[in-house]
PDBML (XML) file of the C-alpha atoms, coordinates in Angstrom:
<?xml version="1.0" encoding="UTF-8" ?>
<PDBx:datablock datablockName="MODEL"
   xmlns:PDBx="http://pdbml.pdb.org/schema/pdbx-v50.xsd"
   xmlns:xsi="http://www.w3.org/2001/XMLSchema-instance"
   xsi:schemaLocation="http://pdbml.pdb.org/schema/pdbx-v50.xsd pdbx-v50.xsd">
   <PDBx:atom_siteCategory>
      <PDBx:atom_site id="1">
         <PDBx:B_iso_or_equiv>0.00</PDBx:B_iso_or_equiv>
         <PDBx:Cartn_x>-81.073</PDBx:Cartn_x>
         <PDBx:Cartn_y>-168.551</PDBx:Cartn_y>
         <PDBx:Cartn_z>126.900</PDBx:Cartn_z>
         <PDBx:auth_asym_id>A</PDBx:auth_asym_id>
         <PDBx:auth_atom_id>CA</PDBx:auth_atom_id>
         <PDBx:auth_comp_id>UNK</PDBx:auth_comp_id>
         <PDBx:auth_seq_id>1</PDBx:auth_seq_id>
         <PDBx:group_PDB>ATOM</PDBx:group_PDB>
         <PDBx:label_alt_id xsi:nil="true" />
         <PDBx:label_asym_id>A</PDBx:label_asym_id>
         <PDBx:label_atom_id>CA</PDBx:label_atom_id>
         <PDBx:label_comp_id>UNK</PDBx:label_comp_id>
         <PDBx:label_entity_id>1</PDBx:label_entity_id>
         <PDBx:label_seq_id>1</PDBx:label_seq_id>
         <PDBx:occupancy>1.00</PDBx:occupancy>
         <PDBx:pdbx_PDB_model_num>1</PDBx:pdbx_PDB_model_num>
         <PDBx:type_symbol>C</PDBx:type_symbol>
      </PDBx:atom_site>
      <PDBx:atom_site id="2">
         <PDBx:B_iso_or_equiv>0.00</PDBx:B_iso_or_equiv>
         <PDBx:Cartn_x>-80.220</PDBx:Cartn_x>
         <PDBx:Cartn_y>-168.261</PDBx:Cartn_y>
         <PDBx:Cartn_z>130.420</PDBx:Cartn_z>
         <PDBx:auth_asym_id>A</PDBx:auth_asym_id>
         <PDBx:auth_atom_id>CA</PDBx:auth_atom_id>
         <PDBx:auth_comp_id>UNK</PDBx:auth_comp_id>
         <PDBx:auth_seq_id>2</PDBx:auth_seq_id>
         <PDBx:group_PDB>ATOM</PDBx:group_PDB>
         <PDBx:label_alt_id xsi:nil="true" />
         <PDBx:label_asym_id>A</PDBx:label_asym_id>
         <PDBx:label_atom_id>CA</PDBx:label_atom_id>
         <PDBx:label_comp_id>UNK</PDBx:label_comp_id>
         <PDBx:label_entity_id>1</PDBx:label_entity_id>
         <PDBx:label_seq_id>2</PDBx:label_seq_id>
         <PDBx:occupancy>1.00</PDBx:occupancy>
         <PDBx:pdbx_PDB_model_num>1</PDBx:pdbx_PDB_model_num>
         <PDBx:type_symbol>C</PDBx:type_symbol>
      </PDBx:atom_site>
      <PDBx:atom_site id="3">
         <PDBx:B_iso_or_equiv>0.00</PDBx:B_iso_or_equiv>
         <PDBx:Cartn_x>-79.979</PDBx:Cartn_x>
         <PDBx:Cartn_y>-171.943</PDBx:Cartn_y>
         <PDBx:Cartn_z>132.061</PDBx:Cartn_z>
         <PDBx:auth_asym_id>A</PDBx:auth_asym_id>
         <PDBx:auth_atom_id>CA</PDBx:auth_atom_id>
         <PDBx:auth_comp_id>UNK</PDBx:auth_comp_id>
         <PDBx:auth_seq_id>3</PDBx:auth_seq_id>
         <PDBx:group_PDB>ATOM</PDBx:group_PDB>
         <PDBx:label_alt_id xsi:nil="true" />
         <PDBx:label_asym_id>A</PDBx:label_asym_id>
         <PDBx:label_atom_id>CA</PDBx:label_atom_id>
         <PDBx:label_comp_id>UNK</PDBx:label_comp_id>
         <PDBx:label_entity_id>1</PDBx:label_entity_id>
         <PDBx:label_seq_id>3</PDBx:label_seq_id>
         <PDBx:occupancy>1.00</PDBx:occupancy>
         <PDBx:pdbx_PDB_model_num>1</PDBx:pdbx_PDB_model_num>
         <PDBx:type_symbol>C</PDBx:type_symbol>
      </PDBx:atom_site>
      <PDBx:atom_site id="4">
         <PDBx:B_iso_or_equiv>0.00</PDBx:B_iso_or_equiv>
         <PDBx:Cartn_x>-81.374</PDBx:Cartn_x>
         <PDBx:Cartn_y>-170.486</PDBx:Cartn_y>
         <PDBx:Cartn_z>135.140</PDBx:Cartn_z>
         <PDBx:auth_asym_id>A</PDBx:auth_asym_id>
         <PDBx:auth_atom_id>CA</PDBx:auth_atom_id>
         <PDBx:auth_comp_id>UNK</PDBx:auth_comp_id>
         <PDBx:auth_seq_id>4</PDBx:auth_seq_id>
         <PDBx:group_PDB>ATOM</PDBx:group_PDB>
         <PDBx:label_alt_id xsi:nil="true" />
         <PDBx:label_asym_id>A</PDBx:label_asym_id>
         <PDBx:label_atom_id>CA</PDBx:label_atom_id>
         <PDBx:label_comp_id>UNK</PDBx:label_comp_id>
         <PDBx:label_entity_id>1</PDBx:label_entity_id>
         <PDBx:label_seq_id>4</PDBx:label_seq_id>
         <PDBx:occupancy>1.00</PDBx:occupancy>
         <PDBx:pdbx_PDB_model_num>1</PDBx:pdbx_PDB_model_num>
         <PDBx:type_symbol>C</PDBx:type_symbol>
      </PDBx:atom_site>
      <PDBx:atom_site id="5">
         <PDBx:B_iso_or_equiv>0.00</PDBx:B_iso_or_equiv>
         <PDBx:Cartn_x>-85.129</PDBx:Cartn_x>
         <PDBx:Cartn_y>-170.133</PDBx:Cartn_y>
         <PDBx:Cartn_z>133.016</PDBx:Cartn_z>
         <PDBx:auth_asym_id>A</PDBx:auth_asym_id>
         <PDBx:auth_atom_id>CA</PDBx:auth_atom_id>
         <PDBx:auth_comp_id>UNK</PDBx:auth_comp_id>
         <PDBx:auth_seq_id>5</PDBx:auth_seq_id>
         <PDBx:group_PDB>ATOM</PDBx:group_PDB>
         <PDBx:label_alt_id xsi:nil="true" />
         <PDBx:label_asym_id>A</PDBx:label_asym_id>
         <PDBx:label_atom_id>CA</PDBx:label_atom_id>
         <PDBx:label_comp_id>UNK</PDBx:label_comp_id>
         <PDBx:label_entity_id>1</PDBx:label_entity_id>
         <PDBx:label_seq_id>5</PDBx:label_seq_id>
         <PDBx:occupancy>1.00</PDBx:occupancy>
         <PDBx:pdbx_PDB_model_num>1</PDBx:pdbx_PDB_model_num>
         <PDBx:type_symbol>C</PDBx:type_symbol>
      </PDBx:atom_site>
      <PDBx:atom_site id="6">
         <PDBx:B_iso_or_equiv>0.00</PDBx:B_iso_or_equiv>
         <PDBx:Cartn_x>-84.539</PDBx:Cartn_x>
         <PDBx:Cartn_y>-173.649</PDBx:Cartn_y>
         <PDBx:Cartn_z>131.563</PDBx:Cartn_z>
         <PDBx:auth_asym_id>A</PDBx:auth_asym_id>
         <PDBx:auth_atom_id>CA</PDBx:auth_atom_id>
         <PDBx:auth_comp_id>UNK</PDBx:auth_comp_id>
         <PDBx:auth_seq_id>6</PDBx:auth_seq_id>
         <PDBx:group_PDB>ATOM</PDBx:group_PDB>
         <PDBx:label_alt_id xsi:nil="true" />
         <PDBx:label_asym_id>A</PDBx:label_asym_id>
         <PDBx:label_atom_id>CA</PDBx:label_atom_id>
         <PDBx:label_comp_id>UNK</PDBx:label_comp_id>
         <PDBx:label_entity_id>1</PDBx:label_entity_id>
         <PDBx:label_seq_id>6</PDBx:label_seq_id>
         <PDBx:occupancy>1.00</PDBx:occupancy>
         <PDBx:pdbx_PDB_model_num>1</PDBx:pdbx_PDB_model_num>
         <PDBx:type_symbol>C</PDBx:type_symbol>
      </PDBx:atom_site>
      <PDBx:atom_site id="7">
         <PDBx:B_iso_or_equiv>0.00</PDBx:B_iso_or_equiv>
         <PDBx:Cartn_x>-84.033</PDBx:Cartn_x>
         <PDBx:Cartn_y>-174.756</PDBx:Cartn_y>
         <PDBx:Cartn_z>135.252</PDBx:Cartn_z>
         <PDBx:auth_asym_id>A</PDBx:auth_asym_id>
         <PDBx:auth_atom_id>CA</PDBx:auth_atom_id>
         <PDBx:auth_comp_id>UNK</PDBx:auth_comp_id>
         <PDBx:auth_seq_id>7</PDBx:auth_seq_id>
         <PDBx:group_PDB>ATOM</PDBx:group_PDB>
         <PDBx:label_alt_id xsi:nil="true" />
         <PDBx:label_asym_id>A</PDBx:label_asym_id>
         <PDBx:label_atom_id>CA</PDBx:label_atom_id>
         <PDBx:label_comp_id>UNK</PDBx:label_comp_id>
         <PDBx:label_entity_id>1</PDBx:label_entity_id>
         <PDBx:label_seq_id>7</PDBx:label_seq_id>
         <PDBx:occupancy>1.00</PDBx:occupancy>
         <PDBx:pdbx_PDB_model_num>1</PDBx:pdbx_PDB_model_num>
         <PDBx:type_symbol>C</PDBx:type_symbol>
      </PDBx:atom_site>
      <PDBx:atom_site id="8">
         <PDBx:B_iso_or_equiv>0.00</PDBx:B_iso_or_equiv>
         <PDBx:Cartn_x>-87.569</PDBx:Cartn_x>
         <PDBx:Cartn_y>-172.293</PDBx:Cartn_y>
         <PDBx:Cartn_z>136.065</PDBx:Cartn_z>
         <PDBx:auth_asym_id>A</PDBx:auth_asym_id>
         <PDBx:auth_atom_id>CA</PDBx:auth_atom_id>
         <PDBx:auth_comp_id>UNK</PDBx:auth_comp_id>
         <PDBx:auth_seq_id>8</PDBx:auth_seq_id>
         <PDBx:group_PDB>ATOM</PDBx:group_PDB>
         <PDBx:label_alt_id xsi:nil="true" />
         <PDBx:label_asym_id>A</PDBx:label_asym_id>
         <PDBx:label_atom_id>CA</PDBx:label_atom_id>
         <PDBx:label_comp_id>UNK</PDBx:label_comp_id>
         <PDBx:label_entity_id>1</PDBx:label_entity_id>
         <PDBx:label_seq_id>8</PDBx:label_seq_id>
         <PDBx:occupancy>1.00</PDBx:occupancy>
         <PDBx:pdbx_PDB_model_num>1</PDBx:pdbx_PDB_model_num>
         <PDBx:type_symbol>C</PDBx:type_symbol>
      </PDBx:atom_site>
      <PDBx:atom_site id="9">
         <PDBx:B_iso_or_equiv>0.00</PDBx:B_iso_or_equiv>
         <PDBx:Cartn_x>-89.147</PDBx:Cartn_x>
         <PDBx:Cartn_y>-173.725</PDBx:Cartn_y>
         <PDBx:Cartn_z>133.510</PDBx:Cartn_z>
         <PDBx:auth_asym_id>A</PDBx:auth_asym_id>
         <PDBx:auth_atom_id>CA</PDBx:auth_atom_id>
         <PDBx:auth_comp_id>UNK</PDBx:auth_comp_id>
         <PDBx:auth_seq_id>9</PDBx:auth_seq_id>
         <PDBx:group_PDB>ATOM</PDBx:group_PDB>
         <PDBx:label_alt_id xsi:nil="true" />
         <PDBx:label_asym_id>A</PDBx:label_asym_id>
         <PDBx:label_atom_id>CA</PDBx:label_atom_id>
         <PDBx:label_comp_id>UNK</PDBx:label_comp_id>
         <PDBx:label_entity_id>1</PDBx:label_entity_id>
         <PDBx:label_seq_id>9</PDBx:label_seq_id>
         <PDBx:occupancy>1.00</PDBx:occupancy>
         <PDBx:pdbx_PDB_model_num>1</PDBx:pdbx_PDB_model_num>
         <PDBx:type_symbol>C</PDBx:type_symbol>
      </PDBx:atom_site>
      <PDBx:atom_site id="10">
         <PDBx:B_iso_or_equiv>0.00</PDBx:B_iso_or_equiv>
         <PDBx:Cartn_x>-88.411</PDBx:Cartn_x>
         <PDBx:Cartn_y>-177.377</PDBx:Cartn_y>
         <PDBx:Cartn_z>134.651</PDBx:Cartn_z>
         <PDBx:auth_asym_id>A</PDBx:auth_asym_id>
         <PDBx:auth_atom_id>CA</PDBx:auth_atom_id>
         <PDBx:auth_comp_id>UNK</PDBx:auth_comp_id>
         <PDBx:auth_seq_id>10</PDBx:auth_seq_id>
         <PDBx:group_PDB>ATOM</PDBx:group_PDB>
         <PDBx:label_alt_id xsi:nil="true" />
         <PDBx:label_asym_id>A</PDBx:label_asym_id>
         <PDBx:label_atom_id>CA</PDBx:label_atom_id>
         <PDBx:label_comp_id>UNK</PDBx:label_comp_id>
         <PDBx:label_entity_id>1</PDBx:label_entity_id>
         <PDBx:label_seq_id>10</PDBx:label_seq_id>
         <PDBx:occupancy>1.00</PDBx:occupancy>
         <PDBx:pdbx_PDB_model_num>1</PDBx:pdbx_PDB_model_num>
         <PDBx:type_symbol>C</PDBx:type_symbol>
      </PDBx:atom_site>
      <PDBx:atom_site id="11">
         <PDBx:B_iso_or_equiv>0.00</PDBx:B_iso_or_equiv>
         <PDBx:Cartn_x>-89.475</PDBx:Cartn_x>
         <PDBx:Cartn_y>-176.271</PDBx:Cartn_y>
         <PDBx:Cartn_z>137.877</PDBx:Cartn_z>
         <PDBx:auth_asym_id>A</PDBx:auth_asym_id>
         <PDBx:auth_atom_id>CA</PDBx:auth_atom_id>
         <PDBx:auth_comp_id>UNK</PDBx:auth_comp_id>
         <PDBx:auth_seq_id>11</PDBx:auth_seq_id>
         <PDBx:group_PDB>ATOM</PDBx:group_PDB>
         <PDBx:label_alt_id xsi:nil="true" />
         <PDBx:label_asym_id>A</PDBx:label_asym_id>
         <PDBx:label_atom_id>CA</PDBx:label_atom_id>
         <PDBx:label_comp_id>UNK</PDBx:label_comp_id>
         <PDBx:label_entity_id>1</PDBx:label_entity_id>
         <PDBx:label_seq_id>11</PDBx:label_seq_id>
         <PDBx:occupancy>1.00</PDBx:occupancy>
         <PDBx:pdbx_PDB_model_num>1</PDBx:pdbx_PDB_model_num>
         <PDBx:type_symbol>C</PDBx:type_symbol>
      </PDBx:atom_site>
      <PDBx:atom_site id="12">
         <PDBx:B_iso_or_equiv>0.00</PDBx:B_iso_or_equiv>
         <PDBx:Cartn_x>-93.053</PDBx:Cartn_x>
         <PDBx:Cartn_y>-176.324</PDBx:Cartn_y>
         <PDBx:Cartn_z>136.937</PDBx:Cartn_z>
         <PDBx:auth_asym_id>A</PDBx:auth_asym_id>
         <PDBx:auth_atom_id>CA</PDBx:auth_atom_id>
         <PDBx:auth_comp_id>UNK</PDBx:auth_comp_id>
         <PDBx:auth_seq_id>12</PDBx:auth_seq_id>
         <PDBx:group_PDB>ATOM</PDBx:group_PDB>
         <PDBx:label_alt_id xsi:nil="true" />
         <PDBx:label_asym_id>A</PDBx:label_asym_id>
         <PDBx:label_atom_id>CA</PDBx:label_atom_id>
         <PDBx:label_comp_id>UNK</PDBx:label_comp_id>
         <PDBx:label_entity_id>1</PDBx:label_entity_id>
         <PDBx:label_seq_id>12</PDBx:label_seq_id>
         <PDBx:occupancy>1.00</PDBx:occupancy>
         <PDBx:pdbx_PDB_model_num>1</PDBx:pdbx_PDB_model_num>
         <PDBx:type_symbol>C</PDBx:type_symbol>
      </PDBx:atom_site>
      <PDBx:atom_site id="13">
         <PDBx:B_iso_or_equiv>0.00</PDBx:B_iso_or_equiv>
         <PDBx:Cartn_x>-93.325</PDBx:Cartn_x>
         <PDBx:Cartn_y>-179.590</PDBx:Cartn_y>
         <PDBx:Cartn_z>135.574</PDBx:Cartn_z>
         <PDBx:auth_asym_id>A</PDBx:auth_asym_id>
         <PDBx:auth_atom_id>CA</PDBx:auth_atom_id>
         <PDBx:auth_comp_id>UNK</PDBx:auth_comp_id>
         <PDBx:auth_seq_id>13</PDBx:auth_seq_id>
         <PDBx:group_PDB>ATOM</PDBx:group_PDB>
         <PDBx:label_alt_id xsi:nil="true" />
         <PDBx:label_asym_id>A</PDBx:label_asym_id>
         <PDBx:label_atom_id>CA</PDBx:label_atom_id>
         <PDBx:label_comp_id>UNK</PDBx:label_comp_id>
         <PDBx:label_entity_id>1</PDBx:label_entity_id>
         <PDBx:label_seq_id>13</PDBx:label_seq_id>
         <PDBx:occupancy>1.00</PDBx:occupancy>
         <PDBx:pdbx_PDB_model_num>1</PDBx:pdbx_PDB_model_num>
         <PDBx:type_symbol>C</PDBx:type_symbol>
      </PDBx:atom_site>
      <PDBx:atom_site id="14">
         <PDBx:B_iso_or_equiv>0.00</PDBx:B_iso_or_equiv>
         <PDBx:Cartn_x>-91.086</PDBx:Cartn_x>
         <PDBx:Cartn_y>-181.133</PDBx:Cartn_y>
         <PDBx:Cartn_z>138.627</PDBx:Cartn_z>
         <PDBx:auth_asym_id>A</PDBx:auth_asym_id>
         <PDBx:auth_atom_id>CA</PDBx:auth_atom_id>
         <PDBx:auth_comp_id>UNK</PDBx:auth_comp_id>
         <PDBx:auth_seq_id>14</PDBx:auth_seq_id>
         <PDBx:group_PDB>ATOM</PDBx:group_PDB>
         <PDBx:label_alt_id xsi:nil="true" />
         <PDBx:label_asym_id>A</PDBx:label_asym_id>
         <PDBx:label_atom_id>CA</PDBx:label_atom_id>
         <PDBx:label_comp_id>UNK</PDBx:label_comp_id>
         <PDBx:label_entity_id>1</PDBx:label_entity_id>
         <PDBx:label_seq_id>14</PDBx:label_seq_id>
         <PDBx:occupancy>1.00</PDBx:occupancy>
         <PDBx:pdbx_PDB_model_num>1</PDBx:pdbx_PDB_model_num>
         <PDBx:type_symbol>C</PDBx:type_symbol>
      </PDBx:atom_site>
      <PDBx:atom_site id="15">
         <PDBx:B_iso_or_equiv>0.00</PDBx:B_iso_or_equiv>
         <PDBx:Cartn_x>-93.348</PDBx:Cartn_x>
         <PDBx:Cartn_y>-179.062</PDBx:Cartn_y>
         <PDBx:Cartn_z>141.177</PDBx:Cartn_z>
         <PDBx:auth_asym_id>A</PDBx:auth_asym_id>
         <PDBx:auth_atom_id>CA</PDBx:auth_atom_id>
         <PDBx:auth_comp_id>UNK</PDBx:auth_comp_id>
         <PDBx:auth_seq_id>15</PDBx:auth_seq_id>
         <PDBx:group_PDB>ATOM</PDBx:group_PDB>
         <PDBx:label_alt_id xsi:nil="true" />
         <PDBx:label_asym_id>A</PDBx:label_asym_id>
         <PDBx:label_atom_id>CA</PDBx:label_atom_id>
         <PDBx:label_comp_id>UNK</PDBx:label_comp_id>
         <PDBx:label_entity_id>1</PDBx:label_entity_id>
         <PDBx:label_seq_id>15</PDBx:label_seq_id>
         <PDBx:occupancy>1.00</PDBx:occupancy>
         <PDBx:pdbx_PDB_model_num>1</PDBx:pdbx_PDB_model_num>
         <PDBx:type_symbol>C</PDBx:type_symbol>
      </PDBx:atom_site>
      <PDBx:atom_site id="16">
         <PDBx:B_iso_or_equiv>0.00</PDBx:B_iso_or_equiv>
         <PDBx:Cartn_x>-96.429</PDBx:Cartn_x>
         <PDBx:Cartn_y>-180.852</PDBx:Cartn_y>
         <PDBx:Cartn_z>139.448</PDBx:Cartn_z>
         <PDBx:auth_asym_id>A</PDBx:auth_asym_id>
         <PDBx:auth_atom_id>CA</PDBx:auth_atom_id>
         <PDBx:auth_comp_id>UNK</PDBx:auth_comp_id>
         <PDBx:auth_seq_id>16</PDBx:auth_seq_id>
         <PDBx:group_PDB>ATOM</PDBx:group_PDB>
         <PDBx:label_alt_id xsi:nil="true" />
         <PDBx:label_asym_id>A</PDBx:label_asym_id>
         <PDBx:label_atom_id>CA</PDBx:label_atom_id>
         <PDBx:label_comp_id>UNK</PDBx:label_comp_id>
         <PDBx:label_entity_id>1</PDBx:label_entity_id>
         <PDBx:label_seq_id>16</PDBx:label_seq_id>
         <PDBx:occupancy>1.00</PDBx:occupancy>
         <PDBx:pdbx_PDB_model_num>1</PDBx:pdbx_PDB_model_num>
         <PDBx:type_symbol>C</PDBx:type_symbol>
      </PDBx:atom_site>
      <PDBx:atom_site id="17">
         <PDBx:B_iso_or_equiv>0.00</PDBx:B_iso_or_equiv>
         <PDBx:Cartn_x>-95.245</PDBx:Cartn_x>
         <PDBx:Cartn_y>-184.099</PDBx:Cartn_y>
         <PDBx:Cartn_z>139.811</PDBx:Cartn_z>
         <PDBx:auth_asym_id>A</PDBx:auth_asym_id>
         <PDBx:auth_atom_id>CA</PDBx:auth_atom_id>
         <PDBx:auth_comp_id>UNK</PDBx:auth_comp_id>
         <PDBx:auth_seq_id>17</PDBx:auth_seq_id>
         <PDBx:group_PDB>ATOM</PDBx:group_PDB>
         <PDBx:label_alt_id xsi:nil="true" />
         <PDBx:label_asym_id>A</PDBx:label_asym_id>
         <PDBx:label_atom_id>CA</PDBx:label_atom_id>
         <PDBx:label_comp_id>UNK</PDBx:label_comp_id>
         <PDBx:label_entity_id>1</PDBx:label_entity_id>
         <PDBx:label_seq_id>17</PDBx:label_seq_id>
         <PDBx:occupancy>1.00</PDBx:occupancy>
         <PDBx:pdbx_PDB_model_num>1</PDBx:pdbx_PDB_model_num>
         <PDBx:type_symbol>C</PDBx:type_symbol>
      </PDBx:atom_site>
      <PDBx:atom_site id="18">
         <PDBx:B_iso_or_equiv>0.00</PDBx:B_iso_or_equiv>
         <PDBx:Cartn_x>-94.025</PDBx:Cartn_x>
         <PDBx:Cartn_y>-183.702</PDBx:Cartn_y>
         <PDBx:Cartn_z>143.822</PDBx:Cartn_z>
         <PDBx:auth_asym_id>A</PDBx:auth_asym_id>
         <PDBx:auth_atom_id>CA</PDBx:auth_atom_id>
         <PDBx:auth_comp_id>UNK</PDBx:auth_comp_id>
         <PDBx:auth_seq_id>18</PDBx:auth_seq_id>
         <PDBx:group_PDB>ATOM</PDBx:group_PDB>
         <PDBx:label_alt_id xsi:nil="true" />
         <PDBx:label_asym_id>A</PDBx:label_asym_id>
         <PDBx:label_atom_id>CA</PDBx:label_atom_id>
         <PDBx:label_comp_id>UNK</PDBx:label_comp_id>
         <PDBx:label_entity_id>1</PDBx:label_entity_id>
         <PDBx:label_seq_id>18</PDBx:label_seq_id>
         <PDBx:occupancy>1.00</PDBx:occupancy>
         <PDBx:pdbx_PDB_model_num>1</PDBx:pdbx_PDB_model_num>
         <PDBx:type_symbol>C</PDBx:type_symbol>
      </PDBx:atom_site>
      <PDBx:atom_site id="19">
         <PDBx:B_iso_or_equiv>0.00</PDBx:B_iso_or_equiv>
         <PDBx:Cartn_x>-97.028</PDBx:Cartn_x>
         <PDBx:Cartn_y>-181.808</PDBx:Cartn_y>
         <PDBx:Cartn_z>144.819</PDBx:Cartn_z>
         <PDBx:auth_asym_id>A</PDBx:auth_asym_id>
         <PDBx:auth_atom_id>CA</PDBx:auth_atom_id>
         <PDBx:auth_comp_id>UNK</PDBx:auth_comp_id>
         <PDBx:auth_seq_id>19</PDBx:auth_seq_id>
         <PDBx:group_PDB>ATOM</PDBx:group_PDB>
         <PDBx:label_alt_id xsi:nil="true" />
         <PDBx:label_asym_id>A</PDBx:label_asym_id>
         <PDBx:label_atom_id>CA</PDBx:label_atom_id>
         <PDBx:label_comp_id>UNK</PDBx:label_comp_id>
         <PDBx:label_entity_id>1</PDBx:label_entity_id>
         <PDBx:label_seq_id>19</PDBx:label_seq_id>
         <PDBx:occupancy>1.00</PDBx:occupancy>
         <PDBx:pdbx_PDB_model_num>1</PDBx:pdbx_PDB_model_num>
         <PDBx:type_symbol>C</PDBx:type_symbol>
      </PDBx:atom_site>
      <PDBx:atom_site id="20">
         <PDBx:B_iso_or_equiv>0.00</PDBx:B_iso_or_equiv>
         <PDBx:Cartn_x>-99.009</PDBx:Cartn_x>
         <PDBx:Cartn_y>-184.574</PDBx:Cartn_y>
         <PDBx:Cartn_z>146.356</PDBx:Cartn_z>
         <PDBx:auth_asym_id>A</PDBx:auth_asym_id>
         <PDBx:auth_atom_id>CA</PDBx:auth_atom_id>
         <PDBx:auth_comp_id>UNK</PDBx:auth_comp_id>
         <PDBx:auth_seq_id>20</PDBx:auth_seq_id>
         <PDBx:group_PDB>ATOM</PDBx:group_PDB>
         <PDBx:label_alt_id xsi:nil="true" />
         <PDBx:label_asym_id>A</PDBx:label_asym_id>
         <PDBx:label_atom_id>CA</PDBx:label_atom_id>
         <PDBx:label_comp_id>UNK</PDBx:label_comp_id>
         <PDBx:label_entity_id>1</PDBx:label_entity_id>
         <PDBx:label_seq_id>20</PDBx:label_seq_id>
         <PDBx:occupancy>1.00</PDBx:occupancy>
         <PDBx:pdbx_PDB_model_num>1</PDBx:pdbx_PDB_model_num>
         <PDBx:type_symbol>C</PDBx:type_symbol>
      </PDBx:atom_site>
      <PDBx:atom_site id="21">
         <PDBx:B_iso_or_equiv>0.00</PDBx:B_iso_or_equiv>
         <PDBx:Cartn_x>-96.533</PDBx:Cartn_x>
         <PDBx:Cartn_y>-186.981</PDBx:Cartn_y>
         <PDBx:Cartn_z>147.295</PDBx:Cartn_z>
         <PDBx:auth_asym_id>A</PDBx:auth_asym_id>
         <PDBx:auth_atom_id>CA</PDBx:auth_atom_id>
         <PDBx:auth_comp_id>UNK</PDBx:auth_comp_id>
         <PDBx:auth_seq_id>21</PDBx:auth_seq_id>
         <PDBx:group_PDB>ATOM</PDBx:group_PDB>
         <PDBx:label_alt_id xsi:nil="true" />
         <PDBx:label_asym_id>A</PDBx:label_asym_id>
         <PDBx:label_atom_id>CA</PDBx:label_atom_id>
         <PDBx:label_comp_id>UNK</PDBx:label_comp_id>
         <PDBx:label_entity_id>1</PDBx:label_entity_id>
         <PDBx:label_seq_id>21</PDBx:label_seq_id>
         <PDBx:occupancy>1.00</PDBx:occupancy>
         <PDBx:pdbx_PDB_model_num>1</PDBx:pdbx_PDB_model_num>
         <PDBx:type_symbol>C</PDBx:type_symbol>
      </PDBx:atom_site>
      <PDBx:atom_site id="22">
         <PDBx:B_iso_or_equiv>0.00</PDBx:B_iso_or_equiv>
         <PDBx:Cartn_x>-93.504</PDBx:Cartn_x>
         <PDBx:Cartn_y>-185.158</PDBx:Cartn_y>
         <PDBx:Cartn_z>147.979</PDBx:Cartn_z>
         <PDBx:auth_asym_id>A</PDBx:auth_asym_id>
         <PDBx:auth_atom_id>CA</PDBx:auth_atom_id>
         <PDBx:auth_comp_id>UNK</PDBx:auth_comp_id>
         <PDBx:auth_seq_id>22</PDBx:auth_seq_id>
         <PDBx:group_PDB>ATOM</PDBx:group_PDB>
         <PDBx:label_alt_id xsi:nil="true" />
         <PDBx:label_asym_id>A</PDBx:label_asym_id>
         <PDBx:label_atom_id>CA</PDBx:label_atom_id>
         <PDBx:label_comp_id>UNK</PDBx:label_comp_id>
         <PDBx:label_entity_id>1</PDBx:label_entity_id>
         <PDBx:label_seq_id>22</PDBx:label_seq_id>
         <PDBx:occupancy>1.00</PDBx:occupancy>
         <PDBx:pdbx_PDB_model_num>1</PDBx:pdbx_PDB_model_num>
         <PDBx:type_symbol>C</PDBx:type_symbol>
      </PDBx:atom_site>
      <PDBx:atom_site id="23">
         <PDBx:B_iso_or_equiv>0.00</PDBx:B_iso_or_equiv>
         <PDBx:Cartn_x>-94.784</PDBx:Cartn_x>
         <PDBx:Cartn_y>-182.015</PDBx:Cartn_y>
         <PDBx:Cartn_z>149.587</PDBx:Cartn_z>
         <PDBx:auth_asym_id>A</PDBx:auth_asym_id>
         <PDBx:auth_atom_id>CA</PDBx:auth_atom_id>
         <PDBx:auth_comp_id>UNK</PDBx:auth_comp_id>
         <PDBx:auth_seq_id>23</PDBx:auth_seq_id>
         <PDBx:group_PDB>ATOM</PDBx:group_PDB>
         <PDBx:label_alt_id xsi:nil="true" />
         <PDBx:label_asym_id>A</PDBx:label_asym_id>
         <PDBx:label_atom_id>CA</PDBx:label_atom_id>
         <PDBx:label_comp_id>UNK</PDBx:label_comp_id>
         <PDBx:label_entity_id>1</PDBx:label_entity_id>
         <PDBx:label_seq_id>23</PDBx:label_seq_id>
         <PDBx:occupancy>1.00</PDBx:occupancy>
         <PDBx:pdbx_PDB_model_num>1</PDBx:pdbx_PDB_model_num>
         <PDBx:type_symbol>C</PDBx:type_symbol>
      </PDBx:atom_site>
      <PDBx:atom_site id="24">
         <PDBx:B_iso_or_equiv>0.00</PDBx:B_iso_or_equiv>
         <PDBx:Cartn_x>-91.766</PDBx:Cartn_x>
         <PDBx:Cartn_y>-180.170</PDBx:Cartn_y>
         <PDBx:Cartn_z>151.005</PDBx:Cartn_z>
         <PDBx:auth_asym_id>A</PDBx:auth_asym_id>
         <PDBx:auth_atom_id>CA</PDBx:auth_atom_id>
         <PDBx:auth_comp_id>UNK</PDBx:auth_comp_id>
         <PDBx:auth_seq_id>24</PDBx:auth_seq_id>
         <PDBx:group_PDB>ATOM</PDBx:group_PDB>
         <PDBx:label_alt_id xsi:nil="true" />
         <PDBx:label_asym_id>A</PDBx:label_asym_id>
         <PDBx:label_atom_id>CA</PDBx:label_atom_id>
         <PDBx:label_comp_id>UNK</PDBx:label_comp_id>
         <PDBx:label_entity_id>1</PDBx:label_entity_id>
         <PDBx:label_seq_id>24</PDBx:label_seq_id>
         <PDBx:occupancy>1.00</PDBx:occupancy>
         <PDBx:pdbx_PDB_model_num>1</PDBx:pdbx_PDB_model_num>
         <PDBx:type_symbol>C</PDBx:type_symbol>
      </PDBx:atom_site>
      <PDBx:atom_site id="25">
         <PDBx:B_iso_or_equiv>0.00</PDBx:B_iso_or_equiv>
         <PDBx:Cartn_x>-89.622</PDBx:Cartn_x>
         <PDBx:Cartn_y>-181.166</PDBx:Cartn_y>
         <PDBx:Cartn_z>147.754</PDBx:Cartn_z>
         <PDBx:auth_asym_id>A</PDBx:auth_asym_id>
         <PDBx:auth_atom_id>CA</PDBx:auth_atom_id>
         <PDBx:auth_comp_id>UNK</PDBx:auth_comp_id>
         <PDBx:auth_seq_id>25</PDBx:auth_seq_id>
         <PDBx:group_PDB>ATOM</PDBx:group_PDB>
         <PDBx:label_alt_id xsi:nil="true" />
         <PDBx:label_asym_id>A</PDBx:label_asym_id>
         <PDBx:label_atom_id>CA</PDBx:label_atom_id>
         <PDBx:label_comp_id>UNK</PDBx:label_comp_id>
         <PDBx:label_entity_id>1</PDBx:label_entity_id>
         <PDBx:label_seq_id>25</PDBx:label_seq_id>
         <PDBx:occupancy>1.00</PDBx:occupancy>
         <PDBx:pdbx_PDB_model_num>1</PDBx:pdbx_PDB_model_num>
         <PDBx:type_symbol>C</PDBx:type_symbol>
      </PDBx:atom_site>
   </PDBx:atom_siteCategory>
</PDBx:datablock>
């Protein structure tokens, strides 16, 4: 319930997505 572990759990899947291409993001 805290928006802080929806922002977390975003985190993940946004990490995925930068990891190659956008390194330091």
């Amino acid at each position: 319930g805290d928006p802080r572990t929806e922002r977390h759990k975003k985190l993940d899947e946004l990490v995925a997505k930068w990891r190659l291409y956008q390194a330091p993001r």
